[in-house]
Structures are given as structure tokens and as C-alpha cells.
Protein backbone atom coordinates (compact mmCIF):
# COMPACT_ATOMS: atom_id res chain seq x y z
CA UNK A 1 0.00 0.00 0.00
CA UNK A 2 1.41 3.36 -0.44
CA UNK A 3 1.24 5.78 2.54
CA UNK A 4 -1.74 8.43 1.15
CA UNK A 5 0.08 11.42 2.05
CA UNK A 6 2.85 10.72 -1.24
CA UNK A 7 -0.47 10.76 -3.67
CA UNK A 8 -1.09 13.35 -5.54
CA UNK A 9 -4.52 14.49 -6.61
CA UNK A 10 -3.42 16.23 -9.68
CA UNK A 11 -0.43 15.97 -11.91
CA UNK A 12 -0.19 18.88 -14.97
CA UNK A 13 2.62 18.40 -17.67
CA UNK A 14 3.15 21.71 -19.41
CA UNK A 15 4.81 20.15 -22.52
CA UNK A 16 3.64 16.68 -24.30
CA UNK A 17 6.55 15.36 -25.37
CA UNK A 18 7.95 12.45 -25.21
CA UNK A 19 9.50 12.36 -21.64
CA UNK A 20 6.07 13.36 -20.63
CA UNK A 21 4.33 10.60 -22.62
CA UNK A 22 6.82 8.39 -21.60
CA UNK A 23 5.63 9.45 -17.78
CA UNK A 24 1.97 9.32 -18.56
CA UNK A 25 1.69 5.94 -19.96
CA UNK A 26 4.20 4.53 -17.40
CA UNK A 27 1.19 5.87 -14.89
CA UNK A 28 -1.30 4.98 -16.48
CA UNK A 29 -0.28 1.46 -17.27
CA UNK A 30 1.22 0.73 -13.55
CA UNK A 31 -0.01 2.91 -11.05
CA UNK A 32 -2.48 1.80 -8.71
CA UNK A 33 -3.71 5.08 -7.64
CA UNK A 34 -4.15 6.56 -11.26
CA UNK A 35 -8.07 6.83 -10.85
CA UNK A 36 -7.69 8.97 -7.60
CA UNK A 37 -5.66 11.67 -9.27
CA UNK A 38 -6.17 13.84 -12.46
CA UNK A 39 -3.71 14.18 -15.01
CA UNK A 40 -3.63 17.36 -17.15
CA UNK A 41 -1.55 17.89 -20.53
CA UNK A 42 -0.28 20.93 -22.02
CA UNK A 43 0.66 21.34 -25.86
CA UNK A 44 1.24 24.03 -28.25
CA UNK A 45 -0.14 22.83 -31.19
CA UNK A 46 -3.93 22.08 -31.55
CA UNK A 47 -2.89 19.24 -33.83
CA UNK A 48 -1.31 17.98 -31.15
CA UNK A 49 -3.41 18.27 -28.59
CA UNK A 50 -5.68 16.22 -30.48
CA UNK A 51 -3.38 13.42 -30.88
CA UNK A 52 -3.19 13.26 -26.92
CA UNK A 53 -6.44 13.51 -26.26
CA UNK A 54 -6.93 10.46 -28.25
CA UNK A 55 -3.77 8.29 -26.87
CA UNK A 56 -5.18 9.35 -23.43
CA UNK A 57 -8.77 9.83 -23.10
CA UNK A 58 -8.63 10.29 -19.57
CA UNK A 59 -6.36 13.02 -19.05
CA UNK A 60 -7.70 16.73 -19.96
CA UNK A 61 -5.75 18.22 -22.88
CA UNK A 62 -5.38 21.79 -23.74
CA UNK A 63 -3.41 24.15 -25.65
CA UNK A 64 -3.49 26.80 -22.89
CA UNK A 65 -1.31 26.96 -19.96
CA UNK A 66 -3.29 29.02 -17.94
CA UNK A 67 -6.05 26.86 -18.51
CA UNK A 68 -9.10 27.38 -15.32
CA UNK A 69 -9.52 23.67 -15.65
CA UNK A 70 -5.96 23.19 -14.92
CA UNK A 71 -5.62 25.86 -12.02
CA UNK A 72 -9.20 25.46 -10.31
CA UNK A 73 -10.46 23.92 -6.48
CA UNK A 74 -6.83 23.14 -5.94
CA UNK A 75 -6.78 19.97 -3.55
CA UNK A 76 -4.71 21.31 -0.04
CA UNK A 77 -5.49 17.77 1.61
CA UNK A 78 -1.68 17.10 1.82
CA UNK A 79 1.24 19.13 0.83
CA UNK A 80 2.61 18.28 -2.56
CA UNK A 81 -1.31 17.38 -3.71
CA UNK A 82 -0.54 19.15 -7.21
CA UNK A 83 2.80 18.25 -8.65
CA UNK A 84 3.50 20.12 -12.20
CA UNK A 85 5.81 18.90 -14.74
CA UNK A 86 7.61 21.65 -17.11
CA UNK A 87 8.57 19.27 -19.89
CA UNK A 88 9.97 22.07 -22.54
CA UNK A 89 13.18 22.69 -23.85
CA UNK A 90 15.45 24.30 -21.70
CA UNK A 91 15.19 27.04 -23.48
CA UNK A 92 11.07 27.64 -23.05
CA UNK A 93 11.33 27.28 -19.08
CA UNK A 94 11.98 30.97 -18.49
CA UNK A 95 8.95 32.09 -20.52
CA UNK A 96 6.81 29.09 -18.97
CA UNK A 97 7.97 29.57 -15.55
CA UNK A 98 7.18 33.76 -15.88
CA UNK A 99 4.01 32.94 -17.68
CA UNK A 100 2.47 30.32 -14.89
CA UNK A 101 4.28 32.88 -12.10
CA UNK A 102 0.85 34.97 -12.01
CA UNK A 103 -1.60 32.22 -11.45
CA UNK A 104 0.81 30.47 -9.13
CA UNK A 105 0.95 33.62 -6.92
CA UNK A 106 -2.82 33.76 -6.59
CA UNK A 107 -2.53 30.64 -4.54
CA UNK A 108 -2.30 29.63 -0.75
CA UNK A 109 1.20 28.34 0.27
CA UNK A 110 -0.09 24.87 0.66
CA UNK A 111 -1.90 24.80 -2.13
CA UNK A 112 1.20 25.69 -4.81
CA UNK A 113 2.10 22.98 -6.95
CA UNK A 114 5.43 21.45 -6.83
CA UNK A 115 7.04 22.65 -9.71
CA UNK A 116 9.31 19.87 -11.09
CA UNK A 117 11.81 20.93 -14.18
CA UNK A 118 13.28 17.74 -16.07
CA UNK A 119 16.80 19.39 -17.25
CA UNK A 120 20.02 20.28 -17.03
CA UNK A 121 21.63 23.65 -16.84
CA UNK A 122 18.74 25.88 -14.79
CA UNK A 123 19.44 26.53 -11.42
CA UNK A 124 17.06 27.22 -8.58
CA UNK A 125 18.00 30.31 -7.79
CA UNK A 126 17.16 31.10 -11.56
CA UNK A 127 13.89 29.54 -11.19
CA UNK A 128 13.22 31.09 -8.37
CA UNK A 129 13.84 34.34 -9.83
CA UNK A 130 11.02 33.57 -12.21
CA UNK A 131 8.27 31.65 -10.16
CA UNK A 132 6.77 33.35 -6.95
CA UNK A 133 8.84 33.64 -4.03
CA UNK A 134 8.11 30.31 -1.50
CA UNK A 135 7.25 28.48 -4.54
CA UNK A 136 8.24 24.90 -4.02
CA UNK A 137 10.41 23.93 -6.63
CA UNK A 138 12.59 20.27 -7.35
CA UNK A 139 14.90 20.03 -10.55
CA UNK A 140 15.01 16.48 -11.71
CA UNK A 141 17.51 14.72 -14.43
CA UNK A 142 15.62 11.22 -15.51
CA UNK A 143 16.86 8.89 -18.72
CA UNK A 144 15.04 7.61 -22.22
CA UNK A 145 14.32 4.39 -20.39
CA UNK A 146 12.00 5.85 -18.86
CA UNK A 147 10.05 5.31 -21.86
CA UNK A 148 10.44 1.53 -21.06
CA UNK A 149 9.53 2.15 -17.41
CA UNK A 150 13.77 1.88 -16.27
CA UNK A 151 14.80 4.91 -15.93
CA UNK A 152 17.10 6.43 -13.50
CA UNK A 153 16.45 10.08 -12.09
CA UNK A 154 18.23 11.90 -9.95
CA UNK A 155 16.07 15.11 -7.95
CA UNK A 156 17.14 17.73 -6.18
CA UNK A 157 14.49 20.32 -4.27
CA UNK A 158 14.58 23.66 -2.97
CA UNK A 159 14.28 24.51 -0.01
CA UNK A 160 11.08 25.14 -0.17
CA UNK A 161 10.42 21.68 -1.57
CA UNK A 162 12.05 19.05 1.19
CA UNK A 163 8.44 18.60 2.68
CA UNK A 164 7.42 17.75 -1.18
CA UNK A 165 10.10 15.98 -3.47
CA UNK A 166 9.19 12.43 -1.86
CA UNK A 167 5.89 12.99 -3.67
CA UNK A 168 7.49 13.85 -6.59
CA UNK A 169 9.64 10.77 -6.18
CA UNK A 170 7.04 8.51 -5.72
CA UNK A 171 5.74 9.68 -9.05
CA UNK A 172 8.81 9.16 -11.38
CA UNK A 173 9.27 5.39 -9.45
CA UNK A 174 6.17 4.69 -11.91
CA UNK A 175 8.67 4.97 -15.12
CA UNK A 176 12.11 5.31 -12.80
CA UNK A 177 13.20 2.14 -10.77
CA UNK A 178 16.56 3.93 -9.73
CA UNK A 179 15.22 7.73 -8.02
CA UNK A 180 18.33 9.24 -6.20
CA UNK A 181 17.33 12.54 -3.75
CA UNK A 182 20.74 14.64 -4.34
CA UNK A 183 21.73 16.32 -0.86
CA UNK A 184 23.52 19.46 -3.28
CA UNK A 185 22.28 20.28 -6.64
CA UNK A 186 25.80 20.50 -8.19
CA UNK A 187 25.42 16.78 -7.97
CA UNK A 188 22.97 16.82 -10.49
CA UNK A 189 25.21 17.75 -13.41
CA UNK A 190 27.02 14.67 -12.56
CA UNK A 191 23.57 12.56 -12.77
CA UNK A 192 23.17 14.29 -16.16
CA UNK A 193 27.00 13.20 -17.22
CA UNK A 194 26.12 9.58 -15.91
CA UNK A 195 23.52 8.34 -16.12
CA UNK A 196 21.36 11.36 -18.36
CA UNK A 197 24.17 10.32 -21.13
CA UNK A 198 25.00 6.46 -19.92
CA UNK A 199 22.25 5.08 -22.33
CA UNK A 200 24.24 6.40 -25.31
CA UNK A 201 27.09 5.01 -23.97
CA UNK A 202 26.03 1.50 -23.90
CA UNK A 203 24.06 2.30 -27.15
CA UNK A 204 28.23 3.13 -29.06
CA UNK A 205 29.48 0.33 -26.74
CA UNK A 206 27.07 -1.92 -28.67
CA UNK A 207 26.88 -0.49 -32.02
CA UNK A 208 30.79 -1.23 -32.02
CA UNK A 209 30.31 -4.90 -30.94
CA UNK A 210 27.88 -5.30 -33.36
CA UNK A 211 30.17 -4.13 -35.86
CA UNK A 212 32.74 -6.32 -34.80
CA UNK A 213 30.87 -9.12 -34.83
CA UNK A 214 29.67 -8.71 -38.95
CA UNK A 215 33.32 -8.29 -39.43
CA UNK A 216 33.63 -11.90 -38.56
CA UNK A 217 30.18 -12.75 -41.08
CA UNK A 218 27.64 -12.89 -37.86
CA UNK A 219 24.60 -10.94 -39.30
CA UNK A 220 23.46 -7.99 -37.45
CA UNK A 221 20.28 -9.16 -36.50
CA UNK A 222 21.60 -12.51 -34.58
CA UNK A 223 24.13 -9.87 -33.21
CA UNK A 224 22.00 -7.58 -31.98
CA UNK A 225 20.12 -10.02 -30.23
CA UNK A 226 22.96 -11.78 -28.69
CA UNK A 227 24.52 -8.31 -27.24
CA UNK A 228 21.49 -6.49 -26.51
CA UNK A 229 20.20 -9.38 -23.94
CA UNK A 230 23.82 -9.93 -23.02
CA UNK A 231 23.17 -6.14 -21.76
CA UNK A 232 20.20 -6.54 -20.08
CA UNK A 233 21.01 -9.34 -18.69
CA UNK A 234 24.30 -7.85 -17.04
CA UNK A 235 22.51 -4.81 -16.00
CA UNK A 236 20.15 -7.30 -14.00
CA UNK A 237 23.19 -9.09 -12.46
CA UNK A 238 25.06 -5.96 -11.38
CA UNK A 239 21.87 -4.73 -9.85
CA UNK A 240 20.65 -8.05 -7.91
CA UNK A 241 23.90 -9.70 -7.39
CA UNK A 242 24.92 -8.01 -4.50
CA UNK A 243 28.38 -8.02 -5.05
CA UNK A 244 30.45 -5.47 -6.73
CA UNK A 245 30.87 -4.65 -9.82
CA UNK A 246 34.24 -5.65 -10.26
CA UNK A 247 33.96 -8.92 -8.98
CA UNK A 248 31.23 -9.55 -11.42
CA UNK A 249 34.03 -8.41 -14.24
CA UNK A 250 36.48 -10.82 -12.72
CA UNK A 251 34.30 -13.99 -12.38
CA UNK A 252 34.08 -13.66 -16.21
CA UNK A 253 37.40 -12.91 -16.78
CA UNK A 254 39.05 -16.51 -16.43
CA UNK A 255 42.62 -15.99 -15.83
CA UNK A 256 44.38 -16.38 -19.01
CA UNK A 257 41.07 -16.68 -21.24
CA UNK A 258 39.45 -14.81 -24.00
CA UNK A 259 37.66 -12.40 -22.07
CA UNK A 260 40.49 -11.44 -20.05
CA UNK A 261 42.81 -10.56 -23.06
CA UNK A 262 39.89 -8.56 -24.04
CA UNK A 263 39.92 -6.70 -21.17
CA UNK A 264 43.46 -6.41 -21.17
CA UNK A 265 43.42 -4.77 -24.14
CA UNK A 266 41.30 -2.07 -23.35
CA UNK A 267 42.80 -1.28 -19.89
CA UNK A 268 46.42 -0.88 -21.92
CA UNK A 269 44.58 1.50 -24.43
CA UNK A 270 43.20 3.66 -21.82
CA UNK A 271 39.62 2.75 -22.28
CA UNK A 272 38.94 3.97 -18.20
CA UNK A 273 40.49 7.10 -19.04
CA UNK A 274 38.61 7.73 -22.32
CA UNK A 275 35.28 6.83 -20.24
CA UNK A 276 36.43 9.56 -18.05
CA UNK A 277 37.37 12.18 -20.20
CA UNK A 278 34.06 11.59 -22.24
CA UNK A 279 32.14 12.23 -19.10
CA UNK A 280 34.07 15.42 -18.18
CA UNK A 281 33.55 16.71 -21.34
CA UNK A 282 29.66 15.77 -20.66
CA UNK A 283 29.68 17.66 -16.95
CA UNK A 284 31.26 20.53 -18.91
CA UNK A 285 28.99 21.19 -21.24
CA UNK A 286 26.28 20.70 -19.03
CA UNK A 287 27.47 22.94 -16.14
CA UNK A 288 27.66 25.40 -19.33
CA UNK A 289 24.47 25.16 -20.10
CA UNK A 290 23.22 27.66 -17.11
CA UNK A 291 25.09 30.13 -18.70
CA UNK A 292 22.94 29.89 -22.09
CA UNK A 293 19.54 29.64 -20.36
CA UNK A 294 20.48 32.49 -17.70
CA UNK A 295 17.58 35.04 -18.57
CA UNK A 296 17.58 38.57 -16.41
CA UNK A 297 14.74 39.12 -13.75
């Protein structure tokens, strides 16, 4: 059973992209407590809106942000009853967060939603400068498995949000197995250089064995198969083993066998340090990133 004060009563997702479909249908296909909690979707496009309405019938759809149906007889039963998703591009949160900042202000302090911002690169402090002062506010950094309900997210919340970002936690565990609460929110540029890039890792890391593997006349498709499970399947093992990870390396690496040569091989070409420098030059780039969506007051 989940303890009643984590539900919320009403999710909004200003944006209806993928990540938020992705978080939708990962709800609406798992959740036990969908049917006590109303889902509203933003989108800019009427043709668009359309096609929502119709993949979910039971959320309310509208092109306007500001929609009364959205913002109306706000649920205060619990703190964190209304948790809304900005799902833009980084580069639409300043006008979204200014536009909603009117409509948010107009409410009781308990009665805010918990305004939840799924990228990199905006800080609180510059969402704060944008929403209402008090206004609750938790950045979060999830993966594209969560479109496959196994993601991993890593949240951080204001201060005004450590009352609130379980909720929000127990909402992305619908679509997000592995949910990390960061204790700074530097942190989270390191979630976004891990794991927010580590599926496109693995994806190169298997597009290269693939390609190795039709250089000795194994078709793709047999390939693919082979190294895609093989991935699963280790990602399963590392995460239910209980031991760590290198171990799990070494009890495949017989001593003097294939796989240890293999391994070999890529230790003496630097392979740990080229997995490093990639995700430096990952943390850069995202620790950059403020500095493009920084927007004055």
C-alpha cells in the first residue's frame, strides 16, 4: 500500500513530449492510484493536442497553460497534492515559468504545486527568480528508459520543496526504478553526465560490438540479439547480485582466457580514461548550459 500522504490528486505536464508521454503511460499502465488523481496535458499545437487527447482519453488536454480547468479547487489535503511537470526545452522554461508565475501567486502556500523541471543547466535560484517567491520547486535529471519504465532520475528540491520531493519521487518510481534525492544540486550535473548520457554510452558500446561481430560474417540481427540481452542481462546481475561490480568483471574474466585478453586490451589502451574524459567533457557542457539559459529578472 502506499502511505496516502505521497499521492497526488493532480499531476499537470506543461509540454507533451515524449519524456512526458513516456511518464503518462508509465502511470497509467502501472499505477495503482491513477483513478484517484487527475492528469492534465499541455501542448502548443492544436494538432497535437488532439493526438493526446486520443492516446489518453482520460487526461484533460489543452493548448493553454493558464487553462481554469488546470488551475481550479486546488486539492490542499496534503502538501505536494498538485505536482506540475515543465517538460519544454530548456530554453522555453523561463517564458513558462514567468508565464504560470501569475496564477501560481494567486494561490495559498499549501496549495502551490510542486514545480518539477526535467533538465540540465537551470538553477534554482534562476527559477526562483522567475516563479513566486516560496514556490516549491525540485529540478530532476531522468533517462530515455524511462520510456520503457527503467529509468534512472536523480532530484534535487529547494528549499522550499524538502516537505514535497518524496511525492514527486514517488511519481517518477512509476517509469524510474533507480530515483536518487541529491543532498547538493551541483550533484545533479554529474547525474546528467552519468547516467542522463550512460544510455548512449552503452548504445556506441554496442553499435561497435555489433560491428565487430559482422566483421567476422555474424549478421546484425543474430548480433543484436545476442549483445542487446547480453546487456540486459548484465545490467540485472550488477543490480541483484549483491556483489560489486568488479567482482562480477572478474568472475568472467578466467585468468588467461578470452575475455580477459579482451579486457586487457582495453585497460592498456586507456579505455577507463577515455570513459572519463568523455564524461568530463559531458559535466562541462552541461554545467555550461546555465550560462545559455540564464535570462535577467
Amino acid at each position: 500500500m502506499e502511505p496516502t500522504t505521497l499521492i497526488p490528486s493532480r499531476l499537470t505536464f506543461i509540454g507533451g513530449g515524449h519524456l512526458a508521454q513516456a511518464l503518462i503511460s508509465g502511470i497509467y499502465s502501472t499505477s495503482a492510484w491513477k483513478d484517484r488523481c487527475s492528469i492534465s496535458i499541455t501542448a502548443r499545437r492544436s494538432a497535437h493536442a488532439n493526438a493526446l487527447k486520443e492516446q489518453y482519453p482520460s487526461a484533460f488536454v489543452t493548448t493553454d497553460n493558464l487553462d481554469p480547468a488546470i488551475w481550479s479547487r486546488e486539492n490542499t489535503q496534503h502538501l505536494g497534492a498538485h505536482i506540475l511537470f515543465i517538460c519544454t526545452r530548456p530554453a522555453d522554461v523561463p517564458d513558462v515559468a514567468l508565464q504560470l508565475a501569475p496564477v501560481i501567486k494567486t494561490l495559498d502556500a499549501d496549495a502551490r504545486p510542486t514545480v518539477v523541471t526535467m533538465c540540465p543547466g537551470i538553477s534554482v535560484k534562476q527559477l526562483q527568480s522567475w516563479l513566486p517567491k516560496d514556490t516549491p520547486i525540485v529540478r530532476s535529471m531522468p533517462n530515455t528508459p524511462v520510456a520503457c519504465c527503467q529509468g534512472a532520475t536523480g532530484l534535487f528540491p529547494s528549499s522550499d520543496a524538502h516537505k514535497r520531493v518524496e511525492s514527486v519521487a514517488f511519481v517518477l518510481r512509476e517509469v524510474s526504478p533507480a530515483v536518487c534525492i541529491l543532498s547538493e544540486e551541483s550533484q545533479l550535473d554529474v547525474v546528467a553526465a552519468i547516467s542522463g548520457s550512460a544510455p548512449a554510452h552503452f548504445y556506441y558500446l554496442i553499435e561497435s560490438i555489433i560491428s565487430a561481430a559482422a566483421s567476422h560474417n555474424l549478421s546484425p540481427e543474430i548480433a543484436q540479439s545476442l549483445v542487446v540481452q547480453s546487456c540486459i542481462g548484465a545490467g540485472f546481475l550488477a543490480r541483484d547480485a549483491g556483489k560489486p561490480i568488479h567482482r562480477l568483471r572478474e568472475e568472467v574474466c578466467v585468468p588467461g582466457g578470452s575475455t580477459e585478453k579482451a579486457i586487457s586490451h582495453m585497460a592498456r589502451h586507456q579505455f577507463p580514461d577515455t570513459v572519463a574524459t568523455a564524461i568530463e567533457k559531458s559535466l562541462q557542457a552541461n554545467r555550461e548550459m546555465q550560462n545559455v539559459s540564464r535570462r535577467d529578472d
